[in-house]
N, C-alpha and C. Protein backbone atom coordinates (compact mmCIF):
# COMPACT_ATOMS: atom_id res chain seq x y z
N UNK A 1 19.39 -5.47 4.83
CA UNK A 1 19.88 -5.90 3.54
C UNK A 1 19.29 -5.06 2.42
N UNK A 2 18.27 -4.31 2.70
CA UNK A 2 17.51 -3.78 1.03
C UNK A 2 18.00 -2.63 1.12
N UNK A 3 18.34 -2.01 2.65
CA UNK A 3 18.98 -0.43 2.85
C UNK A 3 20.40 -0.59 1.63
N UNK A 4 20.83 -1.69 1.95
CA UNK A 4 22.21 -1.84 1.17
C UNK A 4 21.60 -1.95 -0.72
N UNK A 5 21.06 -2.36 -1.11
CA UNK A 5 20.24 -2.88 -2.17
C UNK A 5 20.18 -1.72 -2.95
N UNK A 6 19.07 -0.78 -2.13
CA UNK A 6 18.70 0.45 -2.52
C UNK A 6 20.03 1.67 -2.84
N UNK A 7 21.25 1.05 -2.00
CA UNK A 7 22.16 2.83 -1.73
C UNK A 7 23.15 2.08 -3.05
N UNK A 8 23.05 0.80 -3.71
CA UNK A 8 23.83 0.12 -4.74
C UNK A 8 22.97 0.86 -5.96
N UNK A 9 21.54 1.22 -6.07
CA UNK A 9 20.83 1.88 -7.50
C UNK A 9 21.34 3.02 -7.76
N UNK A 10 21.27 3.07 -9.14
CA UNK A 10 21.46 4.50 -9.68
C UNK A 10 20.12 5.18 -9.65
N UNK A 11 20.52 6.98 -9.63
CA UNK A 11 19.00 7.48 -9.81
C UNK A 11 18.07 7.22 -10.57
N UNK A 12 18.46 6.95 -11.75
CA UNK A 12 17.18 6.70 -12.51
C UNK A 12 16.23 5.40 -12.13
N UNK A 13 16.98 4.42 -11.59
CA UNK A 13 16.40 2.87 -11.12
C UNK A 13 15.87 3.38 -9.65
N UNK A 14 16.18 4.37 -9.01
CA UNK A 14 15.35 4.64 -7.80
C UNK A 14 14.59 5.07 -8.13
N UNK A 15 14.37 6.28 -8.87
CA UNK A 15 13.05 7.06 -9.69
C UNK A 15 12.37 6.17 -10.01
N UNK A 16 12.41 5.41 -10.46
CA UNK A 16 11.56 4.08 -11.51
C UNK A 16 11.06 3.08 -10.11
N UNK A 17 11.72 2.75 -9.72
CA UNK A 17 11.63 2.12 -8.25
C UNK A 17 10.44 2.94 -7.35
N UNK A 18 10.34 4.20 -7.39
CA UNK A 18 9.88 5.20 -6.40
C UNK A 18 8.37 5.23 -6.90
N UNK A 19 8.74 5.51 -8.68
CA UNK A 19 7.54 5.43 -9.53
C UNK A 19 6.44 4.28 -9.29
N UNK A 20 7.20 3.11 -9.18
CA UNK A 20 6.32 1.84 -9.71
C UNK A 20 5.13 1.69 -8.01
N UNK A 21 6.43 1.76 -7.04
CA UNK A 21 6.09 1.89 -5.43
C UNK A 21 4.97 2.86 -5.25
N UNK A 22 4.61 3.94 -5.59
CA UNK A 22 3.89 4.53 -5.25
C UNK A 22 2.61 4.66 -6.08
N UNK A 23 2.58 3.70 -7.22
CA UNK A 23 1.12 3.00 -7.90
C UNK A 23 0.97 1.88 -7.28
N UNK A 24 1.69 1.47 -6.38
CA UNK A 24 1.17 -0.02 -6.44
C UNK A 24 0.71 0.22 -5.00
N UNK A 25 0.96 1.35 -4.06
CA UNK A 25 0.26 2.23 -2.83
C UNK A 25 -1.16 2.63 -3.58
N UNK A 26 -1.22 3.33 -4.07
CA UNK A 26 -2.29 3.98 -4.62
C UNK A 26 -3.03 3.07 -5.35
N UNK A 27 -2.76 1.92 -6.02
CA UNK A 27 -4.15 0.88 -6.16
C UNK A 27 -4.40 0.09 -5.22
N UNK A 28 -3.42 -0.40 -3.99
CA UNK A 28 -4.07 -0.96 -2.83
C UNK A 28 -5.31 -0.03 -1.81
N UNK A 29 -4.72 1.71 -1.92
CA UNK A 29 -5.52 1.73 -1.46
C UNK A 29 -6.92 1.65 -2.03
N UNK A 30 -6.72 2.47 -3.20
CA UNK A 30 -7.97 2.50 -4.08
C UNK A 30 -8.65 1.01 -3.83
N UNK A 31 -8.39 -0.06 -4.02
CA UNK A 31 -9.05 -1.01 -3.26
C UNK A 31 -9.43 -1.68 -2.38
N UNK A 32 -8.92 -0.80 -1.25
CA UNK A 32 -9.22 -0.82 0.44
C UNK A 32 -10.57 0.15 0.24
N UNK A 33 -10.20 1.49 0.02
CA UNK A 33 -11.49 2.04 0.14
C UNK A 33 -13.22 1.91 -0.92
N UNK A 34 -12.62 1.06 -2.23
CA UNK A 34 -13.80 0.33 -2.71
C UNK A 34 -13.97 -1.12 -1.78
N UNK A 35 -13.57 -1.65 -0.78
CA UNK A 35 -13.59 -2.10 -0.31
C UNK A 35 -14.42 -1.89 1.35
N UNK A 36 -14.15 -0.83 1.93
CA UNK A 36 -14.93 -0.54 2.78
C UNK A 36 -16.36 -0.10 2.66
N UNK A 37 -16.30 0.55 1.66
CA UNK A 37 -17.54 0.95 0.79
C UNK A 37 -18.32 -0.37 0.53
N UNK A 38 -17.91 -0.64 -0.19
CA UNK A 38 -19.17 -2.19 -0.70
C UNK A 38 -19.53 -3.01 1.06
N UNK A 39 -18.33 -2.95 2.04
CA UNK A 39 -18.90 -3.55 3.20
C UNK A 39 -19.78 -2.03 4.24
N UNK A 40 -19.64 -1.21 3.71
CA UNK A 40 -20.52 -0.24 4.77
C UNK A 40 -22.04 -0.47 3.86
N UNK A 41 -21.98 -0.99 2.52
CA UNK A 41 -23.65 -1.08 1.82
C UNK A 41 -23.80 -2.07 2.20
N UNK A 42 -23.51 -3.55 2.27
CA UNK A 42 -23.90 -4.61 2.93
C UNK A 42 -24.27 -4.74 4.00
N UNK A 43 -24.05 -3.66 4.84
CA UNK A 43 -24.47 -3.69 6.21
C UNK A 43 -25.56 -2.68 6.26
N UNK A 44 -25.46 -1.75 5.60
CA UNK A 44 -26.57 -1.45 5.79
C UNK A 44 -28.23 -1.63 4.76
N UNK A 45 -27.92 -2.69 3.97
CA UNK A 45 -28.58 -3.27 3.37
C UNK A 45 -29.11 -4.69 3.71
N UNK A 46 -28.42 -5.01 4.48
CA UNK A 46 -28.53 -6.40 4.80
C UNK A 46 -28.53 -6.69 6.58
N UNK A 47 -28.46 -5.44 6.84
CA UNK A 47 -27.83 -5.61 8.41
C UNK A 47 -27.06 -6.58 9.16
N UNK A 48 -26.69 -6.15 10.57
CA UNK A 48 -25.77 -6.60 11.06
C UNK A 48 -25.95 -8.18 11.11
N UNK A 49 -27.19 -8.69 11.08
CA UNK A 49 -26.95 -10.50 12.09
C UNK A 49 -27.25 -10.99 11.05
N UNK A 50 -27.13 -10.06 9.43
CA UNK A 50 -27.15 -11.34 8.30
C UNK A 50 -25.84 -11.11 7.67
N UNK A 51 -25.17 -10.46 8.30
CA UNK A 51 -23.79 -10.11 8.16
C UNK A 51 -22.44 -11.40 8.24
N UNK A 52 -22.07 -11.57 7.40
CA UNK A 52 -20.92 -12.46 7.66
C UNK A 52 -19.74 -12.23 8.28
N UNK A 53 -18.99 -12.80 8.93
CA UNK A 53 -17.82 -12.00 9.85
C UNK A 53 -16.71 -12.37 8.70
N UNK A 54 -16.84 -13.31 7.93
CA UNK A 54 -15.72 -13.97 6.83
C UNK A 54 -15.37 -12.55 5.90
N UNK A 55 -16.25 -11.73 5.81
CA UNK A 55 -16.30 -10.97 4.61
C UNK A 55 -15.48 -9.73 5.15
N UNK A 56 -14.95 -9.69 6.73
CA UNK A 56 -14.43 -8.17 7.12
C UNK A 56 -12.84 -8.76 6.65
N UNK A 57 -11.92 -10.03 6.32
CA UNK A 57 -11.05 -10.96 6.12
C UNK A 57 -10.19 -9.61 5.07
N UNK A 58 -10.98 -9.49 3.85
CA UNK A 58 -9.95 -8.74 3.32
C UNK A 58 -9.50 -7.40 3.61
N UNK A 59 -10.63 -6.84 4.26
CA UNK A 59 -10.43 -5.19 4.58
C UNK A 59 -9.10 -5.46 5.96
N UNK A 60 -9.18 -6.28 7.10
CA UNK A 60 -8.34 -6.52 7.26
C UNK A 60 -6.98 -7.15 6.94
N UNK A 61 -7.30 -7.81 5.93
CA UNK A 61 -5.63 -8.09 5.47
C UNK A 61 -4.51 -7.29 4.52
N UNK A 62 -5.60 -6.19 3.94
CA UNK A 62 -5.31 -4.94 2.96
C UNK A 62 -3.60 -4.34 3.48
N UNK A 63 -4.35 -3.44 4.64
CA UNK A 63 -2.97 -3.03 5.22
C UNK A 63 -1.77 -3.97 5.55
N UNK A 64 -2.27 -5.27 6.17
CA UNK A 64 -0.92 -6.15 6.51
C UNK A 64 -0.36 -5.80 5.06
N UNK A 65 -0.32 -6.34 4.24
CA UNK A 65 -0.01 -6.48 2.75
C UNK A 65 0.42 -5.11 2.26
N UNK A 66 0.04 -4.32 3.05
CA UNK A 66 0.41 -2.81 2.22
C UNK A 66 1.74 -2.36 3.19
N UNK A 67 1.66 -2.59 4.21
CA UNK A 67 3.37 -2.34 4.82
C UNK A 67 4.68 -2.75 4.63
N UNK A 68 4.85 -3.66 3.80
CA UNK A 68 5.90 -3.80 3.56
C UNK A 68 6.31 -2.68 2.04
N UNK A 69 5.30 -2.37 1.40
CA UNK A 69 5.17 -1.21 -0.08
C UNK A 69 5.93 -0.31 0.76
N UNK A 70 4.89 0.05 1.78
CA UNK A 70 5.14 1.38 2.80
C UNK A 70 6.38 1.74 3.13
N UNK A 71 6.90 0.32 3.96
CA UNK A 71 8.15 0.76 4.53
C UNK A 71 9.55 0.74 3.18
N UNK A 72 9.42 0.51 2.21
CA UNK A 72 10.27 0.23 1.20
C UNK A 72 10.11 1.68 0.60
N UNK A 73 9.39 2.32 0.15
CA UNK A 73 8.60 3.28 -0.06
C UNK A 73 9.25 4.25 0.86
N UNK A 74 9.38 4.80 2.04
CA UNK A 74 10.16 5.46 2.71
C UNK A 74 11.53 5.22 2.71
N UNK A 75 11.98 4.08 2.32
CA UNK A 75 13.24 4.25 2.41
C UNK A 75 13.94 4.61 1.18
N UNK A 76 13.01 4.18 -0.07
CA UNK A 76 13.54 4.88 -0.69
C UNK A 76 13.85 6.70 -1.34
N UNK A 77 12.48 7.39 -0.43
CA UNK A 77 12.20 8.47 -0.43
C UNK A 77 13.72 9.43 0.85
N UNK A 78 14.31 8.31 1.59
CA UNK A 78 14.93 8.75 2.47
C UNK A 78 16.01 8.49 1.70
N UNK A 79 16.35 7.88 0.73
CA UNK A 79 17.56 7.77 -0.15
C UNK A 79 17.53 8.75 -1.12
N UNK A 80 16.64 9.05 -1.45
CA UNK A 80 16.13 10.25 -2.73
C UNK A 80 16.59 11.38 -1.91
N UNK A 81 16.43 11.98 -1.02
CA UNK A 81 16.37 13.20 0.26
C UNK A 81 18.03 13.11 0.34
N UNK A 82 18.95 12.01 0.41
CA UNK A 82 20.26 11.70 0.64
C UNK A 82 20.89 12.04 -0.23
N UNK A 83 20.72 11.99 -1.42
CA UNK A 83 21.45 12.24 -2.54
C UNK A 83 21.00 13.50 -3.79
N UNK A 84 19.54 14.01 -2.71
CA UNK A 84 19.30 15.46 -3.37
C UNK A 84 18.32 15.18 -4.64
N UNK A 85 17.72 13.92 -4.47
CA UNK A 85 17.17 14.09 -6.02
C UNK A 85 15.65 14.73 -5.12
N UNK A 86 14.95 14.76 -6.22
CA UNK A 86 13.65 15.28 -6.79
C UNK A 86 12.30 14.33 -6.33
């Protein structure tokens, strides 16, 4: 249904679409990897057996949450490639 969604936009609403998609990639990750970071100093500040297992929760749920950007994100880059834009 969004393949259909997407091939209904005009270029400029895909551009804008493409635009917004690929900040909102780039601050998830940016906060995946301030995210691994603050848990690689906790561990090694605090070590492993005072380590909470609750706290690995968001670094794993980062990506679930970031694939659906992803795959929307390619398709619209595969619609951009279709119709020759930029």
């Amino acid at each position: 249904m969004q393949t259909n969604q997407i091939k209904n936009l005009t270029n400029e609403q895909l551009l804008k679409r493409r635009n917004l998609l690929k900040g909102v990639v780039i601050g998830f990750l940016t906060i995946a990897v301030l995210a691994v970071g603050i848990l690689i100093y906790l561990y090694a500040t605090k070590g492993f057996e005072n380590f909470n297992i609750a706290t690995l929760i968001p670094v794993f749920a980062l990506p679930v949450t970031l694939m659906p950007a992803l795959s929307s994100l390619a398709m619209i880059n595969k619609e951009m490639k279709v119709r020759g834009l930029k």
